[in-house]
PDB file of N, CA and C in Angstrom:
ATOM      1  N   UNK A   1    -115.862 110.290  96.545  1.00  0.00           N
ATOM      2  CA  UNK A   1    -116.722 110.035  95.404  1.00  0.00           C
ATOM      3  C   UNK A   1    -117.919 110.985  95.408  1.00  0.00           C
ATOM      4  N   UNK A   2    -118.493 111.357  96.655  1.00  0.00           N
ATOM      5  CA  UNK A   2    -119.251 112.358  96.700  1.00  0.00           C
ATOM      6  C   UNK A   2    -119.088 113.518  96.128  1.00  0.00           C
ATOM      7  N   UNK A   3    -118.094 114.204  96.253  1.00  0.00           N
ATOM      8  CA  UNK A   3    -117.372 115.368  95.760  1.00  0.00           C
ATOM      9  C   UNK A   3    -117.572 115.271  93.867  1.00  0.00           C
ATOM     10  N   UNK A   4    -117.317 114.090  93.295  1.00  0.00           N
ATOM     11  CA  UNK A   4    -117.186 113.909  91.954  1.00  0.00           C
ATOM     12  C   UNK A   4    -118.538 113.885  91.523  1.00  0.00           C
ATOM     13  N   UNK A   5    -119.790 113.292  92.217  1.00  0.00           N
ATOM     14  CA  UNK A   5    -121.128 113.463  91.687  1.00  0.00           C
ATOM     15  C   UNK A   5    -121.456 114.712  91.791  1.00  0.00           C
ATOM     16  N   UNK A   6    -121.100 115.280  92.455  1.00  0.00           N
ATOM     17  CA  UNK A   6    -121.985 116.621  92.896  1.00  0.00           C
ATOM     18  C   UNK A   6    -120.927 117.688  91.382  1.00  0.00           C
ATOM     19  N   UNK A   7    -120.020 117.281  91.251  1.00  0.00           N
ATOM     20  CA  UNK A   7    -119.193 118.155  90.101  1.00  0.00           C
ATOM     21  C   UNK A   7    -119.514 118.047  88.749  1.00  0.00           C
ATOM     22  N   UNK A   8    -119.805 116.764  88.475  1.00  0.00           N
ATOM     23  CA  UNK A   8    -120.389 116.175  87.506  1.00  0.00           C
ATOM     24  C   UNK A   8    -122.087 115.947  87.128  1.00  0.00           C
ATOM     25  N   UNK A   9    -122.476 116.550  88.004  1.00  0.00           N
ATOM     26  CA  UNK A   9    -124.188 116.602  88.271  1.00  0.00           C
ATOM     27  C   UNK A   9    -124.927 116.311  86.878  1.00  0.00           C
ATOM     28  N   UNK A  10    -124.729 116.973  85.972  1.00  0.00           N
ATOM     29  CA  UNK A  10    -125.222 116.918  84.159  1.00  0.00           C
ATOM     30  C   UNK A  10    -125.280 114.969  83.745  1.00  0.00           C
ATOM     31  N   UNK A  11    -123.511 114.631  84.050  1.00  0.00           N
ATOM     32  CA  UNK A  11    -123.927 113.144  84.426  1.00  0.00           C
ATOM     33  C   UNK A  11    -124.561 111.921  85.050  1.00  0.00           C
ATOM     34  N   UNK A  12    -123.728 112.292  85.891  1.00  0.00           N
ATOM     35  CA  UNK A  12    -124.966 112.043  86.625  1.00  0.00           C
ATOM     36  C   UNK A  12    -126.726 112.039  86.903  1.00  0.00           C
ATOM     37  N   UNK A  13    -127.157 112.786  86.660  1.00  0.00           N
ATOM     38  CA  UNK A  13    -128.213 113.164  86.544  1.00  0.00           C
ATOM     39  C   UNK A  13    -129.008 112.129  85.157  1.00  0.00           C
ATOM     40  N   UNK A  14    -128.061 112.239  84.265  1.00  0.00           N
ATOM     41  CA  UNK A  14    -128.315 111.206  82.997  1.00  0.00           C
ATOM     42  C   UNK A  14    -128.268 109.704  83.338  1.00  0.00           C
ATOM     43  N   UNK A  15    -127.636 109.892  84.317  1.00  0.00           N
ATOM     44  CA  UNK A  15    -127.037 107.944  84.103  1.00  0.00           C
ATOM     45  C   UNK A  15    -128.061 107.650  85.430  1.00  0.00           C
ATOM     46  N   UNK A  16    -128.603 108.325  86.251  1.00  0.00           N
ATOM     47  CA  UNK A  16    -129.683 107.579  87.525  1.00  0.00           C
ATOM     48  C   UNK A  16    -131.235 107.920  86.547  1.00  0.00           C
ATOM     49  N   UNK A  17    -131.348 108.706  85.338  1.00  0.00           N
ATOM     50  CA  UNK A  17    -132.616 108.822  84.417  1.00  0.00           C
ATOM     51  C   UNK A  17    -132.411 107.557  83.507  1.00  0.00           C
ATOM     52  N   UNK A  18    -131.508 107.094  83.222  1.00  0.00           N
ATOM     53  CA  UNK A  18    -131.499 105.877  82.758  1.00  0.00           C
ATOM     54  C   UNK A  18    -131.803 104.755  83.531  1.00  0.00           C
ATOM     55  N   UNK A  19    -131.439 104.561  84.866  1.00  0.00           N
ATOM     56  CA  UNK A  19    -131.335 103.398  85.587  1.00  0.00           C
ATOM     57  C   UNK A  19    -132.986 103.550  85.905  1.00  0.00           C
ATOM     58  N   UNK A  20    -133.503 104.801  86.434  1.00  0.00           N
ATOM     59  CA  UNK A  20    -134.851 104.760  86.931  1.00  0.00           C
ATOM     60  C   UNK A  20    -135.841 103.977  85.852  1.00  0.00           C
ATOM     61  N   UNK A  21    -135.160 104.739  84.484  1.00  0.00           N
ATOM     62  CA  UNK A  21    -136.450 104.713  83.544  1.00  0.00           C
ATOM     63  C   UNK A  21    -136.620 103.361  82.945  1.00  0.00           C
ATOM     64  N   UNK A  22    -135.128 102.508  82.974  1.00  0.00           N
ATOM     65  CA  UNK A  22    -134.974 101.166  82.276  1.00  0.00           C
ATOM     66  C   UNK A  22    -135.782 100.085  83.461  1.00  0.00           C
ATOM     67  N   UNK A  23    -135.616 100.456  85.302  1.00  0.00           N
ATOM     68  CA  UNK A  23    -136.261  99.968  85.949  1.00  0.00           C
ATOM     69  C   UNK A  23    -137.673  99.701  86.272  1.00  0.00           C
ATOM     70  N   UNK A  24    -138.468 100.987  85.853  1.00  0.00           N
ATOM     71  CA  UNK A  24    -139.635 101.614  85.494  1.00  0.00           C
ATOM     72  C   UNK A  24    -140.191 100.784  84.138  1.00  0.00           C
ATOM     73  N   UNK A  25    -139.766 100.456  83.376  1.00  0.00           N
ATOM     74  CA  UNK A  25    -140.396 100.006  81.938  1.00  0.00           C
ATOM     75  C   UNK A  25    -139.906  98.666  82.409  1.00  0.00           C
ATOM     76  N   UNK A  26    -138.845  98.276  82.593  1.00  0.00           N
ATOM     77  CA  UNK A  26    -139.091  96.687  83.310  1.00  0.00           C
ATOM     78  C   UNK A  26    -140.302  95.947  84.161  1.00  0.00           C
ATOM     79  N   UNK A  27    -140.805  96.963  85.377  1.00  0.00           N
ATOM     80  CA  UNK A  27    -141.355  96.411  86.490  1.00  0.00           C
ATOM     81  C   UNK A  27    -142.719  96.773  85.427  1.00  0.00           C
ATOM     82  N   UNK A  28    -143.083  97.431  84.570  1.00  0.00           N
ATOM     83  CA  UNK A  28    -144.586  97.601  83.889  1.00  0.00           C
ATOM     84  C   UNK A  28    -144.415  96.499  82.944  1.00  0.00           C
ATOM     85  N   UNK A  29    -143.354  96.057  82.146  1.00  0.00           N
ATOM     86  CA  UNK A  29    -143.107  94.927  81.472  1.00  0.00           C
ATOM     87  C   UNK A  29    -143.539  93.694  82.090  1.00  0.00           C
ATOM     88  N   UNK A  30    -143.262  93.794  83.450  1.00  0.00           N
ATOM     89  CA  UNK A  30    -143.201  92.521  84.354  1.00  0.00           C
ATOM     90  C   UNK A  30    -144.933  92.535  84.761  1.00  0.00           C
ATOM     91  N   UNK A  31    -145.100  93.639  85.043  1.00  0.00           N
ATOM     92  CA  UNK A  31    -146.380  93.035  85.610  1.00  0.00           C
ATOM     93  C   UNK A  31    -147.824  92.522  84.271  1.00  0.00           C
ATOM     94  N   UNK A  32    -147.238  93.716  83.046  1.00  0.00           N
ATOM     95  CA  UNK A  32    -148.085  93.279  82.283  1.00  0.00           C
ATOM     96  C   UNK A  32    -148.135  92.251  81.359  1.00  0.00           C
ATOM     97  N   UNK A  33    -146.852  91.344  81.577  1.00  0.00           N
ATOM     98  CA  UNK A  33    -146.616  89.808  80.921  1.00  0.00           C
ATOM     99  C   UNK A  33    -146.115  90.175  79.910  1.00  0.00           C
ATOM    100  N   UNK A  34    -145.226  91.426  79.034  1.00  0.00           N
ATOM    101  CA  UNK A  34    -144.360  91.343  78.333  1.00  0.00           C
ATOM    102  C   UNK A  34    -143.140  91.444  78.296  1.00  0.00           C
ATOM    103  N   UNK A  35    -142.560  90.899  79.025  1.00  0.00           N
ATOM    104  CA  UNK A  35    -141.053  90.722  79.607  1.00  0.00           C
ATOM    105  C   UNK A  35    -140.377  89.814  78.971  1.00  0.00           C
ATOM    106  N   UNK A  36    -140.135  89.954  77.509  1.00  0.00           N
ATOM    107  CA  UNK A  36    -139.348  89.002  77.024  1.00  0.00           C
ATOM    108  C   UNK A  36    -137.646  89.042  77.176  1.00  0.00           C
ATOM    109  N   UNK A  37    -137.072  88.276  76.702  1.00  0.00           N
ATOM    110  CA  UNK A  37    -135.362  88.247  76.709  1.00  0.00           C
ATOM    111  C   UNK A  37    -135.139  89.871  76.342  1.00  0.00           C
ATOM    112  N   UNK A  38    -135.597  90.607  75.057  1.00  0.00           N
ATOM    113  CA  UNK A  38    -135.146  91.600  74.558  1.00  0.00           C
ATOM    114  C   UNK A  38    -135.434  92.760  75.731  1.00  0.00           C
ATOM    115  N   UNK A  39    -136.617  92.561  76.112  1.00  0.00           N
ATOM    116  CA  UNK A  39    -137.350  93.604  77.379  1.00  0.00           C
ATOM    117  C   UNK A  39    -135.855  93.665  78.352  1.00  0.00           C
ATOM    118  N   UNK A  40    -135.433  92.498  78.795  1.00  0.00           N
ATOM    119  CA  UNK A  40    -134.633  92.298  80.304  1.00  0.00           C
ATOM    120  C   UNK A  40    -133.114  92.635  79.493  1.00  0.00           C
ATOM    121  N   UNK A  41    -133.099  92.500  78.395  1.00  0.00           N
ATOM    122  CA  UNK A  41    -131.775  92.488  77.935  1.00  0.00           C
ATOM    123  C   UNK A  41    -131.436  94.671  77.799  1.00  0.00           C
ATOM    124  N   UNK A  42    -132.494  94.917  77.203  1.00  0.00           N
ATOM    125  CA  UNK A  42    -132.397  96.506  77.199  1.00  0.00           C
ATOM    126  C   UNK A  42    -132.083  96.853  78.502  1.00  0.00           C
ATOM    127  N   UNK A  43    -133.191  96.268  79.169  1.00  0.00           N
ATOM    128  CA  UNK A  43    -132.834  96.647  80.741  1.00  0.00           C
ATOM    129  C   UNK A  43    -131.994  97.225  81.501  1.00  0.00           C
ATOM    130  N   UNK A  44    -131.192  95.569  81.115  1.00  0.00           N
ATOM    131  CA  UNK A  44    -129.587  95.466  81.815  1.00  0.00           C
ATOM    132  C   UNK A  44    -128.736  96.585  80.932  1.00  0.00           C
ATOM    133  N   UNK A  45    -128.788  96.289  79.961  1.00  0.00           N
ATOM    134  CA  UNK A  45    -127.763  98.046  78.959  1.00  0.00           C
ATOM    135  C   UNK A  45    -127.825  98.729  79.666  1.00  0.00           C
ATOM    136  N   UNK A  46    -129.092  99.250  80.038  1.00  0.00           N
ATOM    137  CA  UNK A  46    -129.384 100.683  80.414  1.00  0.00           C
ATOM    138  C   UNK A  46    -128.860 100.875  81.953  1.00  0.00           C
ATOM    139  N   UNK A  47    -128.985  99.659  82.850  1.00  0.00           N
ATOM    140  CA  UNK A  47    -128.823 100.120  84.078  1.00  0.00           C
ATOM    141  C   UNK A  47    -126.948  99.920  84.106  1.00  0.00           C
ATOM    142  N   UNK A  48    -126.406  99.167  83.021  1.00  0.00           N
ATOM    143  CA  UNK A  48    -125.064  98.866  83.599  1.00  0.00           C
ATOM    144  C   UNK A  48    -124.074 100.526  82.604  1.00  0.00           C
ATOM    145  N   UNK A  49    -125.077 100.418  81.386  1.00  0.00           N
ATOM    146  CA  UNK A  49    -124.883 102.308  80.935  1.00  0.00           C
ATOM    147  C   UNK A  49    -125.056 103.036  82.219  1.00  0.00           C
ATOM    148  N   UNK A  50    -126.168 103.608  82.486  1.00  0.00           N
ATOM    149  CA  UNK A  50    -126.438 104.136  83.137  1.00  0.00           C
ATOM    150  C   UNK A  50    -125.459 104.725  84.901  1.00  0.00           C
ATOM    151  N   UNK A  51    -124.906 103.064  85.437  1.00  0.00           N
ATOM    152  CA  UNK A  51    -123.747 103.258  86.363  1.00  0.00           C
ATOM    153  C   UNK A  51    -122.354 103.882  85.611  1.00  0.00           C
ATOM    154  N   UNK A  52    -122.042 103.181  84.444  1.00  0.00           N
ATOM    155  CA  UNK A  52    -121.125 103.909  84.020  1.00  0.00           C
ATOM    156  C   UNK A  52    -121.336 105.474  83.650  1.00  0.00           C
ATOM    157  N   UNK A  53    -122.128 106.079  83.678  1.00  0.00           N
ATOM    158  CA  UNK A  53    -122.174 107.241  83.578  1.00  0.00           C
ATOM    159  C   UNK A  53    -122.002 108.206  85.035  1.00  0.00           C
ATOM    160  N   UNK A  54    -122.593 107.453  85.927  1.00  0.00           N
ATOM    161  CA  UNK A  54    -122.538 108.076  87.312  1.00  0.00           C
ATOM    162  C   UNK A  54    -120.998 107.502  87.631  1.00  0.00           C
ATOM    163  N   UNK A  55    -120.419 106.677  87.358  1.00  0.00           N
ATOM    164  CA  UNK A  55    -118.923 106.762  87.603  1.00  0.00           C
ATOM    165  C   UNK A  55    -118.122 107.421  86.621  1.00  0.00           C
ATOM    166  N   UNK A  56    -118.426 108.089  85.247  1.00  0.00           N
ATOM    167  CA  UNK A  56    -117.170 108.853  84.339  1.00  0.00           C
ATOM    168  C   UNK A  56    -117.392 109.917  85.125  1.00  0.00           C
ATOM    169  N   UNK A  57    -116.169 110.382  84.427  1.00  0.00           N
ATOM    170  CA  UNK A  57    -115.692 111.556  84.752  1.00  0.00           C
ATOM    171  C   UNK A  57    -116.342 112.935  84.434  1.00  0.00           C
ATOM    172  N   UNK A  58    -116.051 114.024  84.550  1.00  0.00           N
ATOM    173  CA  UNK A  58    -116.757 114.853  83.236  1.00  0.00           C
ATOM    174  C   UNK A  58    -115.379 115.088  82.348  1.00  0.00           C
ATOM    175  N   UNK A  59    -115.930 115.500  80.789  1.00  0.00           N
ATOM    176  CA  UNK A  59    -114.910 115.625  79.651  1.00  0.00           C
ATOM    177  C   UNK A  59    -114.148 116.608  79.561  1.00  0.00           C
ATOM    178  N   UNK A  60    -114.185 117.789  80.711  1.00  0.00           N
ATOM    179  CA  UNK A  60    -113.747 118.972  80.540  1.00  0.00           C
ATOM    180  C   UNK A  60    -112.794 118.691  81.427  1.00  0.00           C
ATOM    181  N   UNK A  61    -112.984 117.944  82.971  1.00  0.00           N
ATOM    182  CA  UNK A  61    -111.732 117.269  83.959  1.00  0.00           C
ATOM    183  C   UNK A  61    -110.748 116.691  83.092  1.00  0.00           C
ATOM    184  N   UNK A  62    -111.226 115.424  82.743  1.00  0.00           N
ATOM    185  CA  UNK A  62    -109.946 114.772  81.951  1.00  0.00           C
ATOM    186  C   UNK A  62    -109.798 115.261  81.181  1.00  0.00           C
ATOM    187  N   UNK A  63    -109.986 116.259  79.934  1.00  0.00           N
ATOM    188  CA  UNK A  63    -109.141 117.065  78.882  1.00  0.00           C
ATOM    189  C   UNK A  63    -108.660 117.854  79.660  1.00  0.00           C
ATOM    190  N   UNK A  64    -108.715 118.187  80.990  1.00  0.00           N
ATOM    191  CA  UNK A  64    -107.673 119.350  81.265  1.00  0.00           C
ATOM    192  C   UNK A  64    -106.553 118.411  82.169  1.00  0.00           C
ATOM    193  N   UNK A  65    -106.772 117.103  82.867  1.00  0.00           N
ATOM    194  CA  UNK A  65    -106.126 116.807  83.334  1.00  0.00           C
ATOM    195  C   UNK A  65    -105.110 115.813  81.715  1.00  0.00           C
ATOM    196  N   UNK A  66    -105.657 115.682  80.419  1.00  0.00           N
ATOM    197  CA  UNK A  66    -104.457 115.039  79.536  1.00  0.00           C
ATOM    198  C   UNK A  66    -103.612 116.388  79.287  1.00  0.00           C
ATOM    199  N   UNK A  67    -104.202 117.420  79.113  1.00  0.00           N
ATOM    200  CA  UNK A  67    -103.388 118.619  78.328  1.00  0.00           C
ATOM    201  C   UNK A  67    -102.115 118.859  79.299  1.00  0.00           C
ATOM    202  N   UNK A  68    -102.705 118.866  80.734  1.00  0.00           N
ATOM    203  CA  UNK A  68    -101.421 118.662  82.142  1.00  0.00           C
ATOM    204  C   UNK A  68    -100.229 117.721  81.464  1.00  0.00           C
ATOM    205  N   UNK A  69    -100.854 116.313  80.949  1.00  0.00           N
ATOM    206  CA  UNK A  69     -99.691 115.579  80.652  1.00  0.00           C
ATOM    207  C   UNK A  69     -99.245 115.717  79.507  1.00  0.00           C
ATOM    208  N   UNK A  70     -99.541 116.083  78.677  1.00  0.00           N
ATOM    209  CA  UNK A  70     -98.999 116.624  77.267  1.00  0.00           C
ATOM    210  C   UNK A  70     -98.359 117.912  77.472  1.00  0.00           C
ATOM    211  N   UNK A  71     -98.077 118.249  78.490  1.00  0.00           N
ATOM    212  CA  UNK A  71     -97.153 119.853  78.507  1.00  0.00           C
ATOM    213  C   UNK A  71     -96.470 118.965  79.563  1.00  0.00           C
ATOM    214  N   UNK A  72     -96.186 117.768  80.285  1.00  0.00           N
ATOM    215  CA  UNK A  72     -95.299 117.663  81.349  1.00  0.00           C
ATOM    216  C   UNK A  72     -94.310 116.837  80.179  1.00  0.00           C
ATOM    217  N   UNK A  73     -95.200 115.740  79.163  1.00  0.00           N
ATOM    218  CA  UNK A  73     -94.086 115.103  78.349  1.00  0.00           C
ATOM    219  C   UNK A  73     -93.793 116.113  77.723  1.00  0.00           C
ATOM    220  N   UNK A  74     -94.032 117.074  77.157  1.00  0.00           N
ATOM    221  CA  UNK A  74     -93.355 117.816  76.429  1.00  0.00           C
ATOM    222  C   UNK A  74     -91.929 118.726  76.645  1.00  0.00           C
ATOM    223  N   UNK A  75     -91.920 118.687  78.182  1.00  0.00           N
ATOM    224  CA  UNK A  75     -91.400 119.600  79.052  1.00  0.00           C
ATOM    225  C   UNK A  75     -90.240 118.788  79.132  1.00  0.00           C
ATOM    226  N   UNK A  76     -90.038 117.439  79.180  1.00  0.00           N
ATOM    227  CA  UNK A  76     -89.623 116.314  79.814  1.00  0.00           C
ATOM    228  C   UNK A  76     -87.928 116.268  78.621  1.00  0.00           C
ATOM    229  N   UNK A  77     -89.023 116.587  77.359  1.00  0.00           N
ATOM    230  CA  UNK A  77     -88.361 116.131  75.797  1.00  0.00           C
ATOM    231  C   UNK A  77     -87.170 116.884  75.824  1.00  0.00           C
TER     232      UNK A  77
END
């Protein structure tokens, strides 16, 4: 999995700026008493976005790994 962050870095890089920044505006939410449902609810988007981004793929891997399978079914026909 190491290997895939470090390849994907652009993503990565996006999806731990999300988790920081949604954590960051939470804990200032929290301390300054405006932490409502909507506050904690963005939150959570952002940090459970945010993992999914550090786990996709990048778009240029999997379009080259579908085009692989669209020339193997094709091959197949």
């Amino acid at each position: 999995m190491n290997k895939n962050l470090l390849k994907n870095w652009q993503t990565t890089s996006v999806g731990l700026t999300m988790i920081i920044g949604s954590v960051v505006h939470l804990v200032f939410a929290s301390k300054a008493g405006t932490a409502t449902e909507g506050v904690w609810t963005a939150s959570f988007t952002a940090i459970v976005g945010g993992v999914g981004l550090i786990l996709a793929g990048d778009s240029k891997a999997s379009t080259q790994a579908h085009e692989e399978t669209k020339t193997m079914i094709a091959t197949v026909d």
